[in-house]
N, C-alpha and C. Protein backbone atom coordinates (compact mmCIF):
# COMPACT_ATOMS: atom_id res chain seq x y z
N UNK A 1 -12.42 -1.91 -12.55
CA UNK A 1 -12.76 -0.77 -11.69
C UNK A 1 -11.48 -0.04 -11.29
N UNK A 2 -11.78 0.84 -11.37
CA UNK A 2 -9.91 2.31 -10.94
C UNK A 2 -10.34 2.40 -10.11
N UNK A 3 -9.26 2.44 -9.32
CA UNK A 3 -9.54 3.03 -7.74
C UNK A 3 -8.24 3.49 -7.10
N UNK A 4 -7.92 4.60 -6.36
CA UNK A 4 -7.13 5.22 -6.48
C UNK A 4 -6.77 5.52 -4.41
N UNK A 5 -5.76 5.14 -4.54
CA UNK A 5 -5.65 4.93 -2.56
C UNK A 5 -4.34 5.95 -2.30
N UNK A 6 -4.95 7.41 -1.50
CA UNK A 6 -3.30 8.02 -0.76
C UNK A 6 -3.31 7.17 0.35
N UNK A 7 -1.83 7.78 0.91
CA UNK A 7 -1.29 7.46 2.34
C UNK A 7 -0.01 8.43 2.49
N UNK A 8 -0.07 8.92 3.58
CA UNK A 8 1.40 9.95 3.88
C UNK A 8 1.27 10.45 4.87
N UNK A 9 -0.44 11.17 4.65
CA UNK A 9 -1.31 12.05 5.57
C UNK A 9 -0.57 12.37 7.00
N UNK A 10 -1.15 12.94 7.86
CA UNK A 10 -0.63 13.21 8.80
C UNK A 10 -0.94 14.34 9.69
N UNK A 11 -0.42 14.67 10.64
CA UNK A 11 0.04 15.86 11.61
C UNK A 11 1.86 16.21 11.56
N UNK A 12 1.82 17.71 11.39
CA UNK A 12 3.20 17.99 11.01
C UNK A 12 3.11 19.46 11.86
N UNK A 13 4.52 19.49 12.03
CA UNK A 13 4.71 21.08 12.49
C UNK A 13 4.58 22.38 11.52
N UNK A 14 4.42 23.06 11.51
CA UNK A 14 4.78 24.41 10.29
C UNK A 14 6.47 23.94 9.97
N UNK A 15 6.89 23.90 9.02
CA UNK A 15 8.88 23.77 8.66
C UNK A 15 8.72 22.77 8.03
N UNK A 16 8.05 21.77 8.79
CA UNK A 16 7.77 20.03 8.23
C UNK A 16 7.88 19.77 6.81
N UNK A 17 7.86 18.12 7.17
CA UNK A 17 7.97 17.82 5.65
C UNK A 17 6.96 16.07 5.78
N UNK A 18 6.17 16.25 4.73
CA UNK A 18 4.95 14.97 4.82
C UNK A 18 5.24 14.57 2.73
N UNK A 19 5.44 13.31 2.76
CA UNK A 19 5.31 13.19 1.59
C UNK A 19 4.02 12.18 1.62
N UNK A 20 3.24 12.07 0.11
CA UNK A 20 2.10 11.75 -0.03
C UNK A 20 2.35 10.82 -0.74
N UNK A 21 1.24 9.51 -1.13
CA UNK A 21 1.70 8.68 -2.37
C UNK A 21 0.39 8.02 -2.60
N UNK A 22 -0.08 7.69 -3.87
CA UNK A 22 -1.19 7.64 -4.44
C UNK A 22 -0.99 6.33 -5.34
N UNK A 23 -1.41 5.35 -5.18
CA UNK A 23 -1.15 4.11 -5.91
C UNK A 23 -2.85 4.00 -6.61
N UNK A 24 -2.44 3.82 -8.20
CA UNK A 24 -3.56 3.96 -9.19
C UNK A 24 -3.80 1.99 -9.43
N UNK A 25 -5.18 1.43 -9.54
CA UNK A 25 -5.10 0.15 -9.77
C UNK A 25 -6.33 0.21 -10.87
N UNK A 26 -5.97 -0.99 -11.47
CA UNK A 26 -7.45 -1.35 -12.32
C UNK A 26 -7.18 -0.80 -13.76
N UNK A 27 -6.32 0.09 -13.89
CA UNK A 27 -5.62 0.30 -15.20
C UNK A 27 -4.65 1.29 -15.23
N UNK A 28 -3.87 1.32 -16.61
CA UNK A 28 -2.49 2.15 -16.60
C UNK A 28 -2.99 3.51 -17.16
N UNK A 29 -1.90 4.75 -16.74
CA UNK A 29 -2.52 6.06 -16.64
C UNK A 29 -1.10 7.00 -17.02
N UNK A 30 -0.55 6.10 -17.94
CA UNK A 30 1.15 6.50 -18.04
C UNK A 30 0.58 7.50 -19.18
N UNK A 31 -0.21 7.17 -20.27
CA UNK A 31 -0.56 8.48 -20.67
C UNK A 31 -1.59 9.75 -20.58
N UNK A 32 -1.82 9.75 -19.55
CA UNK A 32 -2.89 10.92 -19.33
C UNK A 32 -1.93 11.71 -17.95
N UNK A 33 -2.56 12.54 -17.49
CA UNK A 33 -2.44 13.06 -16.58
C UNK A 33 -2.61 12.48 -15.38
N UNK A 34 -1.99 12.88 -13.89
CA UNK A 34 -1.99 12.52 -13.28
C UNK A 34 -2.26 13.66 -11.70
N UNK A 35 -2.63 13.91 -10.69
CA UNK A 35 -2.14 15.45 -9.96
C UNK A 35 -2.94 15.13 -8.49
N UNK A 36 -2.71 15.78 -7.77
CA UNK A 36 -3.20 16.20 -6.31
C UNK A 36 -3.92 17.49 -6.20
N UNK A 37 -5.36 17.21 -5.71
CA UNK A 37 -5.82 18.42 -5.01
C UNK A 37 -5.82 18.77 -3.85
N UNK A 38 -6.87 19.44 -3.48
CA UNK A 38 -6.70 19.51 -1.77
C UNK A 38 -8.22 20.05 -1.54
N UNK A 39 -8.14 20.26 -0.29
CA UNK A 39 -9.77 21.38 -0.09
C UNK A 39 -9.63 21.24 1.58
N UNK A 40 -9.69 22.98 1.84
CA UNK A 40 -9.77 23.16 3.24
C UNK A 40 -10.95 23.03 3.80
N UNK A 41 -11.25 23.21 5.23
CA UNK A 41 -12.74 23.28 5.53
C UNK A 41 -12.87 24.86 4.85
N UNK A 42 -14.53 24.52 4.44
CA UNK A 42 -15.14 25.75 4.29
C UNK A 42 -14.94 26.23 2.69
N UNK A 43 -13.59 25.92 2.15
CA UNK A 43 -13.19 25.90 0.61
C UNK A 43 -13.49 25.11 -0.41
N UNK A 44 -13.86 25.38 -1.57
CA UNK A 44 -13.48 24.92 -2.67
C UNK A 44 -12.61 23.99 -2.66
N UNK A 45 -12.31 22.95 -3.33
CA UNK A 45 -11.25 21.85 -3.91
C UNK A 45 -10.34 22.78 -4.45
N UNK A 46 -9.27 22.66 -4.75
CA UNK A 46 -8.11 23.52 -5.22
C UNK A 46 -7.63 22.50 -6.03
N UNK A 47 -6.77 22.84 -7.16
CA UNK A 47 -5.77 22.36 -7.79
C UNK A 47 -3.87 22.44 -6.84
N UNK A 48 -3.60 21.56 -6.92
CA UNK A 48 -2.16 21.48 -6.23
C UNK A 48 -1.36 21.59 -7.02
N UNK A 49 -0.78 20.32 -7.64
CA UNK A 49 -0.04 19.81 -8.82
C UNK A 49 -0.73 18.84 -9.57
N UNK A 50 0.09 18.39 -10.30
CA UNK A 50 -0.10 18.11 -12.08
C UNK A 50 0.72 17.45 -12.63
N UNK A 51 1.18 16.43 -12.88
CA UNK A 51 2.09 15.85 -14.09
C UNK A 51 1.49 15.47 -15.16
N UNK A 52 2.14 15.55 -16.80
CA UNK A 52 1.82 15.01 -17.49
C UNK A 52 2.76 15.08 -18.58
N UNK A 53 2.22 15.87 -19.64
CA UNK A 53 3.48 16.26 -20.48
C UNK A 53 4.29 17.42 -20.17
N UNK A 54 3.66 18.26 -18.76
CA UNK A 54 4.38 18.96 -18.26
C UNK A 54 4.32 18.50 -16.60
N UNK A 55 5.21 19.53 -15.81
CA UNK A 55 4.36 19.51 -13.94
C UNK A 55 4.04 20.71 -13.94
N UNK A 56 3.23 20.96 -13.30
CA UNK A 56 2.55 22.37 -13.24
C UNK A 56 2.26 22.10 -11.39
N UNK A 57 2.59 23.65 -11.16
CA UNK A 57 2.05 23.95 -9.73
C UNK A 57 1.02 25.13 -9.11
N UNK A 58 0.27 24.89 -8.35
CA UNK A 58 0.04 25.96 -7.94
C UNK A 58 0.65 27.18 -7.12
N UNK A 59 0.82 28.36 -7.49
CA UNK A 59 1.98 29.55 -7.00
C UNK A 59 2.19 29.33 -5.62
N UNK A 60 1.32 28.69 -4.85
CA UNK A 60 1.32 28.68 -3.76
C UNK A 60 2.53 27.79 -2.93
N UNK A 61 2.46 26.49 -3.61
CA UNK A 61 3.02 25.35 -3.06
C UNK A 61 4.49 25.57 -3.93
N UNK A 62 4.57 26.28 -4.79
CA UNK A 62 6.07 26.63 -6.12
C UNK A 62 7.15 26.55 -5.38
N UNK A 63 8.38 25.92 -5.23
CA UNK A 63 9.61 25.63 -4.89
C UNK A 63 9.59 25.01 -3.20
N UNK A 64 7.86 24.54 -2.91
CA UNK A 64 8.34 23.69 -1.87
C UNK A 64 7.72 21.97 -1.61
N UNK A 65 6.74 22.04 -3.02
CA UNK A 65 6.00 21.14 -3.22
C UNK A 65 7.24 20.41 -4.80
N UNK A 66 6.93 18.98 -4.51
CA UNK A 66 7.29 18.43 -5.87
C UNK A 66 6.24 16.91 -6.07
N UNK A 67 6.08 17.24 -7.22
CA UNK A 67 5.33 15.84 -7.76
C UNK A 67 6.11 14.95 -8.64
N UNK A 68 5.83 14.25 -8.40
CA UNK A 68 6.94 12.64 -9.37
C UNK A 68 5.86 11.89 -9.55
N UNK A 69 5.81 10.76 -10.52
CA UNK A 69 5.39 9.72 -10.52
C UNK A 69 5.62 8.74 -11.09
N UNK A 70 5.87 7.78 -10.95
CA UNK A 70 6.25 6.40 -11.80
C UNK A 70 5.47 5.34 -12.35
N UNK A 71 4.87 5.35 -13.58
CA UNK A 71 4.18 4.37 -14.47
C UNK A 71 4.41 3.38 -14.18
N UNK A 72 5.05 2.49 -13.91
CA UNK A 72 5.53 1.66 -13.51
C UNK A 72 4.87 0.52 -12.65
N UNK A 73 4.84 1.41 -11.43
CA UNK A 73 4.75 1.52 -9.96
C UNK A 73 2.87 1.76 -10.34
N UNK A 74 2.68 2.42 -11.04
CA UNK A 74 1.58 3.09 -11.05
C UNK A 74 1.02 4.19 -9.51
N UNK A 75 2.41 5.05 -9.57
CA UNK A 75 2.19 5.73 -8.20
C UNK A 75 2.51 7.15 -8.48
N UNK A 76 1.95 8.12 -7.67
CA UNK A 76 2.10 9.59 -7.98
C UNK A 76 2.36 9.97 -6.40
N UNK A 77 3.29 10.78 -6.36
CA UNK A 77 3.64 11.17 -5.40
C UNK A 77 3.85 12.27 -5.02
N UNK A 78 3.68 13.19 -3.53
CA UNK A 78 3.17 14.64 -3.34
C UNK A 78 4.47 14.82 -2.35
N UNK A 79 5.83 15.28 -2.37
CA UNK A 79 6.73 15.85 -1.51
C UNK A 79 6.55 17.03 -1.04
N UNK A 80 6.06 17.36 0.32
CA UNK A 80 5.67 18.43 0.88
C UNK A 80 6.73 19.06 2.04
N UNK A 81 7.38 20.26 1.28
CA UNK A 81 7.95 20.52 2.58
C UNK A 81 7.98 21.68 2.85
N UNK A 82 8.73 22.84 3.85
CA UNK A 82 8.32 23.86 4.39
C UNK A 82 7.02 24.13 4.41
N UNK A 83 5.92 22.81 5.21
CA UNK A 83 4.52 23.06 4.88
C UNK A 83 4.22 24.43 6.34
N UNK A 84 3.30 24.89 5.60
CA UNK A 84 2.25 26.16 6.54
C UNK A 84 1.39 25.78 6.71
N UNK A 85 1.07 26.44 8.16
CA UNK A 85 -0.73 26.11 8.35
C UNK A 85 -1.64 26.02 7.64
N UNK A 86 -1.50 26.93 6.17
CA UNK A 86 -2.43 27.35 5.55
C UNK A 86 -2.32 26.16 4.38
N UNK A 87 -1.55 25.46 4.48
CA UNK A 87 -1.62 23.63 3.83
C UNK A 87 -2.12 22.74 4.61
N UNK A 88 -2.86 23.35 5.50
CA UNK A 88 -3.79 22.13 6.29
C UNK A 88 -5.31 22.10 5.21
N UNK A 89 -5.31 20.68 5.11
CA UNK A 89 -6.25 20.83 4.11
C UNK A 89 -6.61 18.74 3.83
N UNK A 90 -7.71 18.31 3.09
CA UNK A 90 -7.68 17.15 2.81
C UNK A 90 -7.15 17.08 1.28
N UNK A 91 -6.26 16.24 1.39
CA UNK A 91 -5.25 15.93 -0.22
C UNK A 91 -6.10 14.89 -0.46
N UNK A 92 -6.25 15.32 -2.24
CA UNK A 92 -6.99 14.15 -2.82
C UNK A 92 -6.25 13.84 -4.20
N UNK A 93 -5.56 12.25 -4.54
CA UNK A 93 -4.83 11.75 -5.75
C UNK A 93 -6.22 11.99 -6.91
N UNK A 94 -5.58 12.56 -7.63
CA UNK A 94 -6.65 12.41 -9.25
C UNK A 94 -5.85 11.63 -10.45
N UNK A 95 -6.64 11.44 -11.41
CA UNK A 95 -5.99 10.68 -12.67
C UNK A 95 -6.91 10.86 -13.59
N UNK A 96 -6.68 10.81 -14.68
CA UNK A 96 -7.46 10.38 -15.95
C UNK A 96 -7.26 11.58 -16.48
N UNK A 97 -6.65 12.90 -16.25
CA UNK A 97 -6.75 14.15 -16.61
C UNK A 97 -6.08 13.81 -18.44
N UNK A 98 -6.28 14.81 -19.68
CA UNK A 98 -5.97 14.82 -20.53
C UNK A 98 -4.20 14.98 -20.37
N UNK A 99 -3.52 14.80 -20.99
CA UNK A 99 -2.09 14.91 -20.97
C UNK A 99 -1.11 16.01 -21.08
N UNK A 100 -2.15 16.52 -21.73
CA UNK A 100 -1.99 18.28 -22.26
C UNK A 100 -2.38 19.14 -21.23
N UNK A 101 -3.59 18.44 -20.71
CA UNK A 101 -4.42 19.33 -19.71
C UNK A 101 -4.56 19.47 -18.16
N UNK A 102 -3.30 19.99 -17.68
CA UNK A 102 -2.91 19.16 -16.32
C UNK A 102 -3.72 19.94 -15.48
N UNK A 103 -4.77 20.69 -15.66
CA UNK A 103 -5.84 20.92 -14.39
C UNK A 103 -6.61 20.84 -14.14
N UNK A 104 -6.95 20.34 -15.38
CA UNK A 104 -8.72 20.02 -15.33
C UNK A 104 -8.98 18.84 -15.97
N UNK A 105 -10.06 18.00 -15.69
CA UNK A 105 -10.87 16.98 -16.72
C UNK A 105 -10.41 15.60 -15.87
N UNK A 106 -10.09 16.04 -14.75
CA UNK A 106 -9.64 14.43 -14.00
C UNK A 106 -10.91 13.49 -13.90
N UNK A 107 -10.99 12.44 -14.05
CA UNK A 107 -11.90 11.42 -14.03
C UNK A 107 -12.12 10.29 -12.89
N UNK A 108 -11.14 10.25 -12.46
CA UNK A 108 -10.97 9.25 -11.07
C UNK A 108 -9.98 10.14 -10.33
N UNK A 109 -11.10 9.67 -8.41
CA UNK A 109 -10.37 10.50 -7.39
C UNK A 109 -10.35 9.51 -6.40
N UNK A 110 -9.27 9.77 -5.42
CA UNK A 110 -9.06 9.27 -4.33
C UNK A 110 -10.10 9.55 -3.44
N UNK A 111 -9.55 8.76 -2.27
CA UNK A 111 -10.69 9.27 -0.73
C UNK A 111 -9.93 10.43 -0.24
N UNK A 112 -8.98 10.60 -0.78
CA UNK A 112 -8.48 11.77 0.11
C UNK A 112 -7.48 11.67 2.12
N UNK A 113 -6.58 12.12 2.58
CA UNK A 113 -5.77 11.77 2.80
C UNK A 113 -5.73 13.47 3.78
N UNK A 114 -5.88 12.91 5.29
CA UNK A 114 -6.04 14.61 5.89
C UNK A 114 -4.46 14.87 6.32
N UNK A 115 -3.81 16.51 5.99
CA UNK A 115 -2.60 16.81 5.93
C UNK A 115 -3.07 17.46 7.12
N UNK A 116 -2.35 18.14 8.07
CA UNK A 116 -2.97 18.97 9.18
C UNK A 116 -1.07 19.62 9.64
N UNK A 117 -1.52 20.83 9.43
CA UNK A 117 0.09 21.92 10.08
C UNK A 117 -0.64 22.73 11.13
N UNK A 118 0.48 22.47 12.28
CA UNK A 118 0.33 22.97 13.70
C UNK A 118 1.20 24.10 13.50
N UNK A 119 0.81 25.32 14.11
CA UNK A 119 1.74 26.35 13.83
C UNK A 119 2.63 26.61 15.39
């Protein structure tokens, strides 16, 4: 059974910085994709980031968000900083995505992990 656990979550100021981390169990995921979504109240799920054979971001989070992850470890990780209000949202770890295909086709999701920016 995969099962997929964040922790980082939090309450942060607007400037802040919250990093996220997503530990994958039950099998290895070194070749597929790996990424974080999110979803505000009232929104759609969003795409965040992405690792795989590339990192891909969304324009939004671009030069203040970084994703890493280590096979290894079997962990993916969400560095969040100069977060905005408008990154208040529930983060959710995904996996199983194609390798090629870092935004779509994820197969296993986390419970998700509430980020919250105070302005």
């Amino acid at each position: 059974q995969v099962q997929l656990v964040e922790s980082g979550g939090g309450l942060v100021q607007a400037g802040g910085s919250l990093r996220l981390s997503c530990v994958a169990s039950g099998r290895t995921f070194s070749g597929f994709a790996m990424g974080w979504f999110r979803q505000a109240p009232g929104k759609e799920r969003e795409f965040v980031a992405g690792i795989g054979a590339l990192t891909v971001y969304q324009d939004s989070v671009k030069g203040r968000f970084t994703i890493s992850r280590d096979n290894v470890k079997r962990t993916v990780d969400l560095q969040m900083n100069s977060l905005k209000p408008e990154d208040t949202a529930v983060y959710y770890c995904a996996a199983g995505a194609d390798f090629y295909n870092i935004k779509h086709g994820y197969l296993y999701w986390g419970q998700g992990t509430q980020v919250t920016v105070s302005s």
